[in-house]
Protein backbone atom coordinates (compact mmCIF):
# COMPACT_ATOMS: atom_id res chain seq x y z
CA UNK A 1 3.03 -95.91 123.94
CA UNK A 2 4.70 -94.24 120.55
CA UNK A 3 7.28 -96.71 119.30
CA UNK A 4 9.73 -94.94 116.84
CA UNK A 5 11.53 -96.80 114.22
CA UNK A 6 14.89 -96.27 112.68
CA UNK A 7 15.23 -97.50 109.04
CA UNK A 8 19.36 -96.81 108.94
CA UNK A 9 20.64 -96.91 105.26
CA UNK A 10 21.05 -99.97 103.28
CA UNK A 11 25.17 -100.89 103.34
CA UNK A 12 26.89 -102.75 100.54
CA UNK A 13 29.61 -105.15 102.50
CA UNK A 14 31.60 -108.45 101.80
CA UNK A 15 31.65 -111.40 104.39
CA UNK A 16 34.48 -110.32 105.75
CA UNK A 17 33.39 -106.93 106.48
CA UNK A 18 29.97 -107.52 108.60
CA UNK A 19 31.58 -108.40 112.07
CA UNK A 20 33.31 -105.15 112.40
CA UNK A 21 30.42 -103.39 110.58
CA UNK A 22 27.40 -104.56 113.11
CA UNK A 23 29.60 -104.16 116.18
CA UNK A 24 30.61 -100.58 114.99
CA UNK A 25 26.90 -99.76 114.83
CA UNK A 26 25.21 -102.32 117.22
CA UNK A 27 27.54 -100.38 119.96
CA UNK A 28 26.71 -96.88 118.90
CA UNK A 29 23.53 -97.39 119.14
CA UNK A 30 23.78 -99.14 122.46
CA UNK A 31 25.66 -96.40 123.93
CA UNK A 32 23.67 -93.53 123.42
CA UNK A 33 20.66 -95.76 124.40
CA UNK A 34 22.17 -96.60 127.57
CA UNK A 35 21.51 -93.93 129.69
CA UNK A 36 22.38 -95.43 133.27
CA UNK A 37 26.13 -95.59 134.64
CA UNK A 38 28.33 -95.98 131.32
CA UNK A 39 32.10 -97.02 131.51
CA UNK A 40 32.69 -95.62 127.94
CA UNK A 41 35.48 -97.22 125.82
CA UNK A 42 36.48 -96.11 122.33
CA UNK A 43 37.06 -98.61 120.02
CA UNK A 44 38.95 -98.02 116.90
CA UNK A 45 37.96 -100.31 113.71
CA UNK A 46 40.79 -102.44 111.85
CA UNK A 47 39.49 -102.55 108.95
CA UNK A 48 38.24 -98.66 108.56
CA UNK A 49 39.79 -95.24 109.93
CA UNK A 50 36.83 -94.77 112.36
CA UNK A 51 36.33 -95.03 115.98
CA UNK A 52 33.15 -95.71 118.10
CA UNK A 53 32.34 -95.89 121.58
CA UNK A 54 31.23 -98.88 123.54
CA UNK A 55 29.21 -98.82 126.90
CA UNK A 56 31.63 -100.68 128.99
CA UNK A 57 29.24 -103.63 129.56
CA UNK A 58 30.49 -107.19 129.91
CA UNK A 59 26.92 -108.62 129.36
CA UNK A 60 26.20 -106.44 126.34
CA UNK A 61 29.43 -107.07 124.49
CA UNK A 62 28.73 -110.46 124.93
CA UNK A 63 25.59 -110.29 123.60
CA UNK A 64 26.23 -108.55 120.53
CA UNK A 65 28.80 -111.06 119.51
CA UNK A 66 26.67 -113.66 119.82
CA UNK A 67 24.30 -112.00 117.51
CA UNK A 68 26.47 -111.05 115.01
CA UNK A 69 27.94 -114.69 114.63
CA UNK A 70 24.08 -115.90 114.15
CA UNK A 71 23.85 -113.25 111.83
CA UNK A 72 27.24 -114.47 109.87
CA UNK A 73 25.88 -118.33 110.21
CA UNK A 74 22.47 -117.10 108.62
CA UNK A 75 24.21 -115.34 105.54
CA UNK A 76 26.60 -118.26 104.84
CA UNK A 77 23.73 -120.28 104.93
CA UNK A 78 21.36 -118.36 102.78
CA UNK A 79 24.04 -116.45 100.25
CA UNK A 80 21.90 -114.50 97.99
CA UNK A 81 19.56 -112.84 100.17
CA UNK A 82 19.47 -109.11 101.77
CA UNK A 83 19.99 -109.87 105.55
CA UNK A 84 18.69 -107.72 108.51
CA UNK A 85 19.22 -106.89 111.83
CA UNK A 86 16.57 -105.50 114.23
CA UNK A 87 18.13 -103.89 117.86
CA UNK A 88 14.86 -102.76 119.57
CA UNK A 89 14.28 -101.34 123.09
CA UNK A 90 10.99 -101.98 125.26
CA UNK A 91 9.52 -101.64 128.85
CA UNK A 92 8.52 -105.19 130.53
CA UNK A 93 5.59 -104.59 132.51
CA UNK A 94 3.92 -107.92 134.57
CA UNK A 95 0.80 -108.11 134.27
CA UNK A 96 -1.89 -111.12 136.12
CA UNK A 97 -3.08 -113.30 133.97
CA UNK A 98 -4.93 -115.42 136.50
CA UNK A 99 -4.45 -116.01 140.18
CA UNK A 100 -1.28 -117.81 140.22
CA UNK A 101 0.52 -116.98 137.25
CA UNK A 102 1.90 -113.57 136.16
CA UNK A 103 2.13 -113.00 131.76
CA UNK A 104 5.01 -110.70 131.07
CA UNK A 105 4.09 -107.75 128.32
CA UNK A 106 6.58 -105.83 126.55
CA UNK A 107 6.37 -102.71 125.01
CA UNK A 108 8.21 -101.98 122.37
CA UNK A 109 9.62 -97.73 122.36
CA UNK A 110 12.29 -98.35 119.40
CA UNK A 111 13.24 -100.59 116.54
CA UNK A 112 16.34 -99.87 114.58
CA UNK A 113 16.92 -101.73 111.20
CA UNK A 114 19.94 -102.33 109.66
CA UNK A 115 20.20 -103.88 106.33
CA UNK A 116 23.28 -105.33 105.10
CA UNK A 117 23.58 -106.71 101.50
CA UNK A 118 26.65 -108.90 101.65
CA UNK A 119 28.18 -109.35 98.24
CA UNK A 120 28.67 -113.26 96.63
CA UNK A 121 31.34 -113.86 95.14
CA UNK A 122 31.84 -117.37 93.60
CA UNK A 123 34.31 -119.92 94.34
CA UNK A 124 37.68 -118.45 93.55
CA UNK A 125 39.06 -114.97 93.62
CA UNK A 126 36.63 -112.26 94.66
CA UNK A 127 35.83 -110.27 92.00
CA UNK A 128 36.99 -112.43 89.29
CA UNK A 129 34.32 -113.12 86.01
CA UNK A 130 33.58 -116.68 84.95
CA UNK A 131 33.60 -115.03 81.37
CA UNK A 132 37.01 -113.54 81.38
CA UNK A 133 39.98 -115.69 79.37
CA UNK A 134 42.82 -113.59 81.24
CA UNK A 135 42.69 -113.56 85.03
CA UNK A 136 44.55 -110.48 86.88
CA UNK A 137 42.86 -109.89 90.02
CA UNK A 138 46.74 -107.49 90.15
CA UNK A 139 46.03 -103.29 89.92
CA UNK A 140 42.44 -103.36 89.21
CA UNK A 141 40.87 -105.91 91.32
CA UNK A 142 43.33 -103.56 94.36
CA UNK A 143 41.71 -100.73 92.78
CA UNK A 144 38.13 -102.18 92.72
CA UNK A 145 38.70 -103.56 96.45
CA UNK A 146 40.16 -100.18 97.89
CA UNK A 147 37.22 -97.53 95.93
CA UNK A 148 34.64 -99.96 97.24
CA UNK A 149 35.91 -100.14 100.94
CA UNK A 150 35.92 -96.20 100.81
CA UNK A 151 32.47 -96.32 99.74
CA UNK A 152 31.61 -98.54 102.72
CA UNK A 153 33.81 -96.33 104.87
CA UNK A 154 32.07 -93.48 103.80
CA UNK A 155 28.38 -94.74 104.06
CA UNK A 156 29.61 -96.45 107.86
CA UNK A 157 30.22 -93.00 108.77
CA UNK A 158 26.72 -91.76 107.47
CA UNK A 159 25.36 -94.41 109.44
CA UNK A 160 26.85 -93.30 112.40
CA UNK A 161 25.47 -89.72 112.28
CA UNK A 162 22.44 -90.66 111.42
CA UNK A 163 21.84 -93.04 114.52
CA UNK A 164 23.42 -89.67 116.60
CA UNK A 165 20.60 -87.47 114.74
CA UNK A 166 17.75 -90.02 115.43
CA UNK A 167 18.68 -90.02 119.11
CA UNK A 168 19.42 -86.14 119.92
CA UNK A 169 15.61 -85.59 117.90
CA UNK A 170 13.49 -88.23 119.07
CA UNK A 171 13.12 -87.98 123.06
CA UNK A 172 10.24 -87.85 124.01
CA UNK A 173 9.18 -91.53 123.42
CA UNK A 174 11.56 -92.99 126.15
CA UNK A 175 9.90 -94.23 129.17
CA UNK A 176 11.14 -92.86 132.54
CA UNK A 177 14.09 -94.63 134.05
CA UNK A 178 13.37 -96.69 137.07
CA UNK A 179 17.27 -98.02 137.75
CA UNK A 180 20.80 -97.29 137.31
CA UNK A 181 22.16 -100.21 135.72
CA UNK A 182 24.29 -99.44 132.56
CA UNK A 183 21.92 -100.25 130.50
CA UNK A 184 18.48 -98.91 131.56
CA UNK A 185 16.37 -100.95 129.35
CA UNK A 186 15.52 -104.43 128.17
CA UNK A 187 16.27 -104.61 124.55
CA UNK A 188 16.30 -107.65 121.73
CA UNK A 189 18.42 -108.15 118.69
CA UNK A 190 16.70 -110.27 116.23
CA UNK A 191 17.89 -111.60 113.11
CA UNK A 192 15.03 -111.30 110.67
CA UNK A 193 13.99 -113.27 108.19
CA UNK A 194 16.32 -113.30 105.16
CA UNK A 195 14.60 -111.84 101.43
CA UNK A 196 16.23 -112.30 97.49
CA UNK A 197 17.69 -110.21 96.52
């Protein structure tokens, strides 16, 4: 079985930026992955002018949130390293391993990456320099803060059309659908291992 793998680009956030960030593109991945009965529900992000589109899944909401807050947990506790996020989709196929027990195989269709690199700031104001004698975090730290988050808002966006473009090219490596759930297909969101930056 082909297994295709999405590398989506690298985004620069701050801590208080990743929860909105991962659900934003956990769920639009999700959604156009989930090709069974959908009860679509748009979502509109507080903390940037975009909208995405959830499934409508209890369990998968859920699920998601409880990934990104071990994802949060893993970058408080290991500060100063690029973190990723692996959402991958698979077939489960039992297979006998002996007469009485059954070994469960998966295999793996897709893996999407998604790398955040969450920025450290020090103990203090964000964005302030342990070298500088006069501290105003006033116009230009506001001015820093605001150009960045448009940046962010910007590359969120490119994000988000490039998961649409992965999915509307690469078809032909999805296995045939055997139910209707919401979500046709096991999938996994791991938390990979963290590297220095």
């Amino acid at each position: 079985m082909n297994c295709e793998v999405c590398q989506l680009k690298e985004l620069d956030v701050e801590h208080f930026e990743i929860r909105e960030v991962l659900r934003c593109i956990l769920h639009t991945i999700m959604f156009h992955r989930a090709l069974g009965l959908l009860r679509p529900k748009d979502v509109d992000l507080e903390l940037f002018d975009i909208t995405y589109t959830q499934c409508g899944d209890v369990e998968v909401e859920k699920k998601i949130e409880e990934k990104i807050t071990l994802f949060i947990d893993r970058v408080e506790k290991h500060p100063n390293r690029k973190n990723q996020i692996c959402l991958s989709f698979c077939e489960v196929k039992n297979k006998q391993a002996s007469w009485f027990t059954t070994k469960v195989e998966r295999f793996y269709w897709e893996h999407w990456y998604i790398n955040l690199n969450v920025a450290h700031h020090p103990k203090g104001h964000p964005g302030k320099s342990h070298l500088s004698k006069v501290v105003d975090p006033g116009e230009s730290a506001s001015e820093e803060r605001s150009a960045r988050r448009t940046v962010l808002e910007s590359s969120l966006r490119e994000a988000m059309f490039q998961i649409i473009k992965f999915v509307n090219e690469k078809k032909d490596h999805i296995p045939a659908i055997s139910n209707l759930e919401c979500v046709t297909f096991p999938y996994e969101i791991t938390i990979s291992r963290s590297v220095y930056k």
